[in-house]
C-alpha atoms as a PDB file:
ATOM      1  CA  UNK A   1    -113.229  54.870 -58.197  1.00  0.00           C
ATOM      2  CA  UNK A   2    -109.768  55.756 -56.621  1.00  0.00           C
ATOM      3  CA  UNK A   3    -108.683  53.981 -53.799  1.00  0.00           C
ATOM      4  CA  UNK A   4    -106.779  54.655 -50.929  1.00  0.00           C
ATOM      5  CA  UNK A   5    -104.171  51.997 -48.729  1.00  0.00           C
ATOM      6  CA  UNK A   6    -104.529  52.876 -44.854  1.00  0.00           C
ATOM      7  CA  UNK A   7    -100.526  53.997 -45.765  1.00  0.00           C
ATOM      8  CA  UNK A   8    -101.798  56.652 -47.920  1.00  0.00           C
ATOM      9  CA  UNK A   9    -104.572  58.114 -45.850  1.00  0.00           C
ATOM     10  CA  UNK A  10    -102.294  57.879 -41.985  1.00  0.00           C
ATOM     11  CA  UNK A  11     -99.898  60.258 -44.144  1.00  0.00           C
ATOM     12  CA  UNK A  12    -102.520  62.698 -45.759  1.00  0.00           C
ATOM     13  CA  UNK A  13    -104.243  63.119 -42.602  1.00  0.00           C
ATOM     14  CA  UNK A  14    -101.091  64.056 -41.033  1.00  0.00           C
ATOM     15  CA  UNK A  15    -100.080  66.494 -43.541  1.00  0.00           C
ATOM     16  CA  UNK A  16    -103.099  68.694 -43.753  1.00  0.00           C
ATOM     17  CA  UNK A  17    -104.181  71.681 -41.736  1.00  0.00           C
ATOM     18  CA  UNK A  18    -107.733  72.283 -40.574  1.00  0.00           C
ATOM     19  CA  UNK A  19    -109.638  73.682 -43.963  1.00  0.00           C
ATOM     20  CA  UNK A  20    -107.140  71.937 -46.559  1.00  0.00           C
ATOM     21  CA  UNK A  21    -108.209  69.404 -48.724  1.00  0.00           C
ATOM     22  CA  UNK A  22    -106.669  66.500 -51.320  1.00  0.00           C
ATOM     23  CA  UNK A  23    -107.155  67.170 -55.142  1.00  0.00           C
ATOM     24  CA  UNK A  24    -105.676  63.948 -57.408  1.00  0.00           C
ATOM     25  CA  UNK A  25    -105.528  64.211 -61.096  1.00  0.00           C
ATOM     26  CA  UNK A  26    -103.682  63.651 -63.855  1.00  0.00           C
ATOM     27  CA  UNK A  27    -101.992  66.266 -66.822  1.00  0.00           C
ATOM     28  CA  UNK A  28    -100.513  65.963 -69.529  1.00  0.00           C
ATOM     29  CA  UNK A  29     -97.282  65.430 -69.779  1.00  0.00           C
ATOM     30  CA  UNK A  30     -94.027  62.900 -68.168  1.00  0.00           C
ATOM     31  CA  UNK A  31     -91.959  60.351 -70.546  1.00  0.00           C
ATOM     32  CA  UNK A  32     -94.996  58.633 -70.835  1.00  0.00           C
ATOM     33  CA  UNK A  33     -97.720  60.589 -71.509  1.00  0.00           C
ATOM     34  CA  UNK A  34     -99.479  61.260 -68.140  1.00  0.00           C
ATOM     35  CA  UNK A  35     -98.204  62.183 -64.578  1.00  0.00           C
ATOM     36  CA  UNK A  36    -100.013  61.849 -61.544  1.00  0.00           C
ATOM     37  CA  UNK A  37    -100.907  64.915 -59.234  1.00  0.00           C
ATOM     38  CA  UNK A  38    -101.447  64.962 -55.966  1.00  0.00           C
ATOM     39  CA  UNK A  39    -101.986  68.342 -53.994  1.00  0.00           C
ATOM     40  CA  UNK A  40    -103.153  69.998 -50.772  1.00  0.00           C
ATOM     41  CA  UNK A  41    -105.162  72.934 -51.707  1.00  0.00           C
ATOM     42  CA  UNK A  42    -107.823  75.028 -49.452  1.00  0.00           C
ATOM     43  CA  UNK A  43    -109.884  75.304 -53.357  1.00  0.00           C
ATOM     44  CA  UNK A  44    -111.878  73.522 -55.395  1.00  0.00           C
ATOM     45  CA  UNK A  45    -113.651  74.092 -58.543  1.00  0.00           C
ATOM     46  CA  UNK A  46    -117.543  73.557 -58.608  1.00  0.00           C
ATOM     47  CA  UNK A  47    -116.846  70.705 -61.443  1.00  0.00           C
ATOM     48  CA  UNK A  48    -115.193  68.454 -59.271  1.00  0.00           C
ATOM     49  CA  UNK A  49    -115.979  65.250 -57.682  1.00  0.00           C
ATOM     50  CA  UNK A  50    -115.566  64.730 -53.611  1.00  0.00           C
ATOM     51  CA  UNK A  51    -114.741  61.282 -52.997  1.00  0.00           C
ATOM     52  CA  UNK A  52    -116.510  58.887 -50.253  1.00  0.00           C
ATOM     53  CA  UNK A  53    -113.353  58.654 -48.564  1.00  0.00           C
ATOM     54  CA  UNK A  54    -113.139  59.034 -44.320  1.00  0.00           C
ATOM     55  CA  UNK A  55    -111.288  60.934 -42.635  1.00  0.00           C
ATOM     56  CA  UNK A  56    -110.003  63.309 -45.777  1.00  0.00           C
ATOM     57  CA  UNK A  57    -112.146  65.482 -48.704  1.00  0.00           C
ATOM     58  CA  UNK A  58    -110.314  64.470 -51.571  1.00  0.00           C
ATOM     59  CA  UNK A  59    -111.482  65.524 -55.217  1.00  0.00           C
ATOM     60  CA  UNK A  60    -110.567  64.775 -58.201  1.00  0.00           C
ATOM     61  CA  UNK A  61    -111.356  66.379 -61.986  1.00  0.00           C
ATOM     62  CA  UNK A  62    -114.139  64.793 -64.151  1.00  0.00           C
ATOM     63  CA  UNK A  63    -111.146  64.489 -67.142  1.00  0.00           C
ATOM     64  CA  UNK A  64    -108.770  62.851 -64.032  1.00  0.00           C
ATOM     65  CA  UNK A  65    -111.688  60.490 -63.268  1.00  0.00           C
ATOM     66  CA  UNK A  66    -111.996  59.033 -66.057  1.00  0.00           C
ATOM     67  CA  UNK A  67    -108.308  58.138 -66.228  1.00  0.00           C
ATOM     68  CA  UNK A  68    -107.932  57.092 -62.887  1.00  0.00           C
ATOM     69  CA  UNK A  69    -111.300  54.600 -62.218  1.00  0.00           C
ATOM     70  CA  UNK A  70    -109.916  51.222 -60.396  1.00  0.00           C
ATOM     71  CA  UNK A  71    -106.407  53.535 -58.917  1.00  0.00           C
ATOM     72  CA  UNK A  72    -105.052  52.949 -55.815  1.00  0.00           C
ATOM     73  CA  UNK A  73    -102.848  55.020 -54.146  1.00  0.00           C
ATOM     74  CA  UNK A  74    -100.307  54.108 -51.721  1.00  0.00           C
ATOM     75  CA  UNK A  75     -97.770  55.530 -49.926  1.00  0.00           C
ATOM     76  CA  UNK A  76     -94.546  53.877 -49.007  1.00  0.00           C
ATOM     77  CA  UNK A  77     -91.418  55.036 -47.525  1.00  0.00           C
ATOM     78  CA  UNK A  78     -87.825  52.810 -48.213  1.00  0.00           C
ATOM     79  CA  UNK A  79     -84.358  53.738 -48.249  1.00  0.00           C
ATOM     80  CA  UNK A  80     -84.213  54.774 -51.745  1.00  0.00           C
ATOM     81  CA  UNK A  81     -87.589  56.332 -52.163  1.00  0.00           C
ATOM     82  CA  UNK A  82     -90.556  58.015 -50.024  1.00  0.00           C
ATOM     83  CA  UNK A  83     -94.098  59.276 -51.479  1.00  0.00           C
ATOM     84  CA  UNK A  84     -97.321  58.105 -53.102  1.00  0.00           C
ATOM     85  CA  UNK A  85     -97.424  55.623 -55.954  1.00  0.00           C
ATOM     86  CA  UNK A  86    -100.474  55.098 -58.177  1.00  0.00           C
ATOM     87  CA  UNK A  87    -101.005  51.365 -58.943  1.00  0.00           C
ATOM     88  CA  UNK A  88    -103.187  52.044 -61.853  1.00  0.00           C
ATOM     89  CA  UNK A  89    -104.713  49.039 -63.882  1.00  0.00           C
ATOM     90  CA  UNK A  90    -105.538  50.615 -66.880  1.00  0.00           C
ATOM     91  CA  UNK A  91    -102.249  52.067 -67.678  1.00  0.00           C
ATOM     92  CA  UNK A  92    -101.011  50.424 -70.496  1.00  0.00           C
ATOM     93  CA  UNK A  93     -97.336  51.848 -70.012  1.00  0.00           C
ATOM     94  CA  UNK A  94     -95.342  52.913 -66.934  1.00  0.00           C
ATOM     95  CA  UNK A  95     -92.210  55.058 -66.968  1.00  0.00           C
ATOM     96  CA  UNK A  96     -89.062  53.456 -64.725  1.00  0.00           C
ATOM     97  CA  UNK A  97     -89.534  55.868 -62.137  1.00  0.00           C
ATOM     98  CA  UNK A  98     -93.292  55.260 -61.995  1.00  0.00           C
ATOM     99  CA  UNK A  99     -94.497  58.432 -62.442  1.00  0.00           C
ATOM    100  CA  UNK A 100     -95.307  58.698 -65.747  1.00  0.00           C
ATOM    101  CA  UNK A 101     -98.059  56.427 -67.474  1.00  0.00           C
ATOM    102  CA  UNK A 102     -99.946  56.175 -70.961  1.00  0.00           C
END
């Protein structure tokens, strides 16, 4: 399943508010295909998956799942750039900005 750097989760659990939760997925669209969601949201829907992950309730989509198995999610901040990245193995093709996959 998805996993999480220690980058990642220090961030999320500073950005969420007592009640708020983490939903990943992907949808359709991007130069490439795909684009990656991430959101803070205070709903979920009953078909979707909580993740074993400390500290945060994320969930994900069954479709998203699926897509995303062996994911991890980072977050890194530079001069040129600051947010999550999804280093996803199964991707078979990346956009240049990395947001985008097939």
């Amino acid at each position: 399943m998805i996993q999480f750097t220690p980058a990642a989760m220090e961030h999320l659990r500073a950005c969420l508010d007592e009640g708020e939760t983490v939903r990943v997925g992907v949808q359709g669209g991007g130069c490439s295909g795909f684009t990656y969601v991430i959101d803070i949201t205070e709903e979920v829907d009953e078909e979707d998956m909580l993740l074993d992950i400390p500290g945060v309730s994320v969930y994900i989509d069954p479709h998203s799942a699926d897509i995303l198995a062996e994911t991890t999610v980072d977050f890194v901040k530079t001069l040129h750039r600051e947010g999550f990245t999804f280093v996803n193995p199964r991707a078979n093709t990346t956009c240049g900005c990395g947001s985008s996959f097939s």
